[in-house]
C-alpha atoms as a PDB file:
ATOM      1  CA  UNK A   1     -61.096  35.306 -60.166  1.00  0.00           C
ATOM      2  CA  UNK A   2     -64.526  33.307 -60.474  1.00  0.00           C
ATOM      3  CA  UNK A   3     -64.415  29.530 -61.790  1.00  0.00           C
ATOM      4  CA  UNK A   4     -65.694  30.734 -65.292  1.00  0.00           C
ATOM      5  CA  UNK A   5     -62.424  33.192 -65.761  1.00  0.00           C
ATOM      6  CA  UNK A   6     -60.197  30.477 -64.608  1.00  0.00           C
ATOM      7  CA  UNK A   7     -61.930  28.059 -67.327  1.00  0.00           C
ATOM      8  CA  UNK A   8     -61.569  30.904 -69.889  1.00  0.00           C
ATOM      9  CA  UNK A   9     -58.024  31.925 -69.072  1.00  0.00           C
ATOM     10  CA  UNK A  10     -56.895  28.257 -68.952  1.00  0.00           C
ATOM     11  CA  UNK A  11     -58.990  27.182 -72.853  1.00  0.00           C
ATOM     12  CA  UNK A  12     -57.220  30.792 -74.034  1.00  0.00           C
ATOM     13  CA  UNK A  13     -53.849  29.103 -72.856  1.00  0.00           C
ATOM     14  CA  UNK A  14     -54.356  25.539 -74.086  1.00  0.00           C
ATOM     15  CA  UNK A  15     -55.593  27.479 -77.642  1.00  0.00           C
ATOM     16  CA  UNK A  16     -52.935  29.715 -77.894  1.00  0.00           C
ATOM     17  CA  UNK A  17     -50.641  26.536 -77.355  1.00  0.00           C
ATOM     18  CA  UNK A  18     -52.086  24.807 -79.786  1.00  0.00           C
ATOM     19  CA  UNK A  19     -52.373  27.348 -82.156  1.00  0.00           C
ATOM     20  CA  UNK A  20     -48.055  27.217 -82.618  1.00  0.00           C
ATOM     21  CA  UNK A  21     -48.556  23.660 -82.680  1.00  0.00           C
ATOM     22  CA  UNK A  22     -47.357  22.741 -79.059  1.00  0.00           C
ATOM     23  CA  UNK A  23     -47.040  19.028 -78.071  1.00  0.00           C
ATOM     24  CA  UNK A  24     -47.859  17.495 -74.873  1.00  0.00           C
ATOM     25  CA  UNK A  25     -50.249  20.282 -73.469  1.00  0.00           C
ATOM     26  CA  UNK A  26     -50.997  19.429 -69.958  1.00  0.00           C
ATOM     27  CA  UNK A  27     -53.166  21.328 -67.352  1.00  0.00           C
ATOM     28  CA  UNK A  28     -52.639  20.342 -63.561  1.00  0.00           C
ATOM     29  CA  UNK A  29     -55.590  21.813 -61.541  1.00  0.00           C
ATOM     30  CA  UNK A  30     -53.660  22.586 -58.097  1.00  0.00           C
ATOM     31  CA  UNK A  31     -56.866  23.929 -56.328  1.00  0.00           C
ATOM     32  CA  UNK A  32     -56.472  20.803 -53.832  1.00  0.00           C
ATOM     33  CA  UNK A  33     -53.467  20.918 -53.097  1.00  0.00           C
ATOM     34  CA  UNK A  34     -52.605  22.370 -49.849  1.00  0.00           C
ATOM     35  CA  UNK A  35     -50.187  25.779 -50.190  1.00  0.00           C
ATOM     36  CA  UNK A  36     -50.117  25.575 -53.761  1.00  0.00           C
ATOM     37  CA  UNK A  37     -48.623  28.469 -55.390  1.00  0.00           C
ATOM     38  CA  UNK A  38     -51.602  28.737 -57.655  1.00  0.00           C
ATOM     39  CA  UNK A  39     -54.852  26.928 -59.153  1.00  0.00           C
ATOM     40  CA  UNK A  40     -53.162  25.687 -62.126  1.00  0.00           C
ATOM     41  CA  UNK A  41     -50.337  24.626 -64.302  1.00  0.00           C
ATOM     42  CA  UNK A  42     -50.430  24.674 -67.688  1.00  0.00           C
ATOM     43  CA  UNK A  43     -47.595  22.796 -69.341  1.00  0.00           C
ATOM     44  CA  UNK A  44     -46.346  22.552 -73.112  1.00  0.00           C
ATOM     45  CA  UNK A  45     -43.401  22.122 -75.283  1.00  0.00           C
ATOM     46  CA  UNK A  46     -42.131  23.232 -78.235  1.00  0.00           C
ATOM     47  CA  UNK A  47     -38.828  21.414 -80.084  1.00  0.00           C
ATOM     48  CA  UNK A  48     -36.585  24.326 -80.597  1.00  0.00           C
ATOM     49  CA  UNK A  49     -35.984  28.020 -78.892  1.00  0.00           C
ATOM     50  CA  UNK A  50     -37.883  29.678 -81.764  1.00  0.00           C
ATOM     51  CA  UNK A  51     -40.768  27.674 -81.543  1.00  0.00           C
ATOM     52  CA  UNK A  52     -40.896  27.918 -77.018  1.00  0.00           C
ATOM     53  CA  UNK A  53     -41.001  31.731 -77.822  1.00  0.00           C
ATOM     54  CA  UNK A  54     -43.022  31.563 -80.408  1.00  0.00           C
ATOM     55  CA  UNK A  55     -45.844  29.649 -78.236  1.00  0.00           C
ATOM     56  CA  UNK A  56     -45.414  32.093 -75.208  1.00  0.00           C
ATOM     57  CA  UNK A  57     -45.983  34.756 -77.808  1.00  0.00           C
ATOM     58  CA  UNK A  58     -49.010  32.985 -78.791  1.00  0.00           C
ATOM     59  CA  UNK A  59     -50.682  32.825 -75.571  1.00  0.00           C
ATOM     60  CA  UNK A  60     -49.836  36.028 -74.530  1.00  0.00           C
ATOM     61  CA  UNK A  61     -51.164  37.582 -77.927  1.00  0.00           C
ATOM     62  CA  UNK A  62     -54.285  35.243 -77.497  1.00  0.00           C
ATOM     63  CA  UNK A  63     -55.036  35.574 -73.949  1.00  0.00           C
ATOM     64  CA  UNK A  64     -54.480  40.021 -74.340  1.00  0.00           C
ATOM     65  CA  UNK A  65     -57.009  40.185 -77.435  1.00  0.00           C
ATOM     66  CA  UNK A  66     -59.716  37.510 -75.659  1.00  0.00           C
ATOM     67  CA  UNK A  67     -59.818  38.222 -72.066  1.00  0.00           C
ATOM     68  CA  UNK A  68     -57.773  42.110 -71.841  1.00  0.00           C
ATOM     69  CA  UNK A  69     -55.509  40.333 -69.552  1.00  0.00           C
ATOM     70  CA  UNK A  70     -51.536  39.535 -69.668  1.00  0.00           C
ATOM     71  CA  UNK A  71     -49.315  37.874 -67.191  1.00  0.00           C
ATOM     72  CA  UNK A  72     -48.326  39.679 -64.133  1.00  0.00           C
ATOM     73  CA  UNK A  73     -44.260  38.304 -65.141  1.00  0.00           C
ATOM     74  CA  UNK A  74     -42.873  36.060 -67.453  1.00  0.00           C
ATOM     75  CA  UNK A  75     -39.379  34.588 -67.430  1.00  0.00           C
ATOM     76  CA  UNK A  76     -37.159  32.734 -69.727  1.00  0.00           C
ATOM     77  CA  UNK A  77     -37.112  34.277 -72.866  1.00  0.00           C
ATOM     78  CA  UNK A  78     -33.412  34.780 -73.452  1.00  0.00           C
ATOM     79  CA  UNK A  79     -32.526  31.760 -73.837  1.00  0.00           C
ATOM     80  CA  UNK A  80     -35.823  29.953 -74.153  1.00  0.00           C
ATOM     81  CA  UNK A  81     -35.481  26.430 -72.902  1.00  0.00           C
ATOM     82  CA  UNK A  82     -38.191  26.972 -70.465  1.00  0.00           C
ATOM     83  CA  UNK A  83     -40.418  29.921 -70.416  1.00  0.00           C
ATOM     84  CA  UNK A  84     -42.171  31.232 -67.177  1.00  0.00           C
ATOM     85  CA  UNK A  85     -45.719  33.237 -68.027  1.00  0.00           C
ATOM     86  CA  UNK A  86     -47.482  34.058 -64.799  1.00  0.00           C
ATOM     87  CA  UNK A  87     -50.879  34.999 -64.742  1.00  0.00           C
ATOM     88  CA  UNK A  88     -50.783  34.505 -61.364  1.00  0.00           C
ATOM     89  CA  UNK A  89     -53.430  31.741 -60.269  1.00  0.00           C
ATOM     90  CA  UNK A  90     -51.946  30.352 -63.636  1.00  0.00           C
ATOM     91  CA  UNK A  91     -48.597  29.397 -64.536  1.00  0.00           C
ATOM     92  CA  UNK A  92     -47.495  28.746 -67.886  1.00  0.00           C
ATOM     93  CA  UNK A  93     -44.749  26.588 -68.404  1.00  0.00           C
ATOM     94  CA  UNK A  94     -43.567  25.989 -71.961  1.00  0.00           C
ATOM     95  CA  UNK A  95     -40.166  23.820 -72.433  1.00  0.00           C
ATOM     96  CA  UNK A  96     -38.098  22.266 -74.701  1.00  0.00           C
ATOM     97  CA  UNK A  97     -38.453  18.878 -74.486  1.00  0.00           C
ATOM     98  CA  UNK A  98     -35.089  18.237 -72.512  1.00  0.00           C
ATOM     99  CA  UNK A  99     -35.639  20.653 -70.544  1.00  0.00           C
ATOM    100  CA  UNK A 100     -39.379  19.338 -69.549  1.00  0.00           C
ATOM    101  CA  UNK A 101     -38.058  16.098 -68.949  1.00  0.00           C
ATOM    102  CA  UNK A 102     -35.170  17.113 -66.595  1.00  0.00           C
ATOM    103  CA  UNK A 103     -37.354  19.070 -64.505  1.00  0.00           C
ATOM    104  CA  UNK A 104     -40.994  16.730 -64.527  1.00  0.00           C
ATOM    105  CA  UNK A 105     -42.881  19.294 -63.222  1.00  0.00           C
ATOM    106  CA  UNK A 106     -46.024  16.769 -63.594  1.00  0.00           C
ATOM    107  CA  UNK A 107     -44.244  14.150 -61.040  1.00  0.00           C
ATOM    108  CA  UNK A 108     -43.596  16.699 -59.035  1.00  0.00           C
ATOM    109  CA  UNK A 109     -47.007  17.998 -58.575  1.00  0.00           C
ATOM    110  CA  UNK A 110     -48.383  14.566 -59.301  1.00  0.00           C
ATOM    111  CA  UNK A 111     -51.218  15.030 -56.680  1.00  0.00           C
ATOM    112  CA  UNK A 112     -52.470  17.645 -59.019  1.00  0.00           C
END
C-alpha cells in the first residue's frame, strides 16, 4: 500500500470515529519501529458496548463506501469492550474506557 492509501485509510478511520462521536482518537504511526506488526494504530473509545460497536460499524461502513476496502478480521464484537478491526497495516482498536485504560496500548507502543 503506497503512503497516500495509508493517509486515506487512516483520515477514513479517524472520520468514521468521529462520526459516532468517539473520544480520545489516537493514531500511533509504527513505521519505525522495528518488527512492528503493522504501520499504524488507530485507537478510540466509546462509553458503553452499543456505542464501541456502533463506531466499528462506522468505520467499517465508511472505510467500504470510500476506499472499496474492509478489514481482513475483526474481533470483539460479542461482548464489545474492545473491538479488533484489522486492515492489516492498520489496526483499529476501539475500547471502552476501562478497558483502554487497563490495557494502555499507547505506553506500550510509546516509541510510536
Amino acid at each position: 500500500m503506497s503512503q497516500t492509501n495509508f493517509s486515506e485509510l487512516v483520515d477514513e478511520i479517524v472520520e468514521g470515529m468521529d462520526d459516532l462521536k468517539a473520544s480520545n482518537i489516537t493514531v500511533l504511526d509504527m513505521r519505525n519501529i522495528e518488527n512492528s506488526i503493522c504501520s499504524f494504530f488507530v485507537i478510540g473509545e466509546g462509553n458503553s458496548n452499543t456505542q464501541v460497536k456502533a463506531i466499528s460499524d462506522s468505520v467499517e461502513k465508511r472505510v467500504r463506501e470510500n476506499l472499496k476496502d474492509k478489514p481482513w478480521h475483526v474481533e470483539g464484537l460479542e461482548n464489545a469492550e474492545w473491538i479488533l478491526m484489522d486492515y492489516v497495516d492498520t489496526v483499529v482498536h476501539i475500547f471502552q474506557p476501562e478497558t483502554r485504560k487497563f490495557y494502555d496500548l499507547e505506553s506500550l507502543w510509546g516509541d510510536a
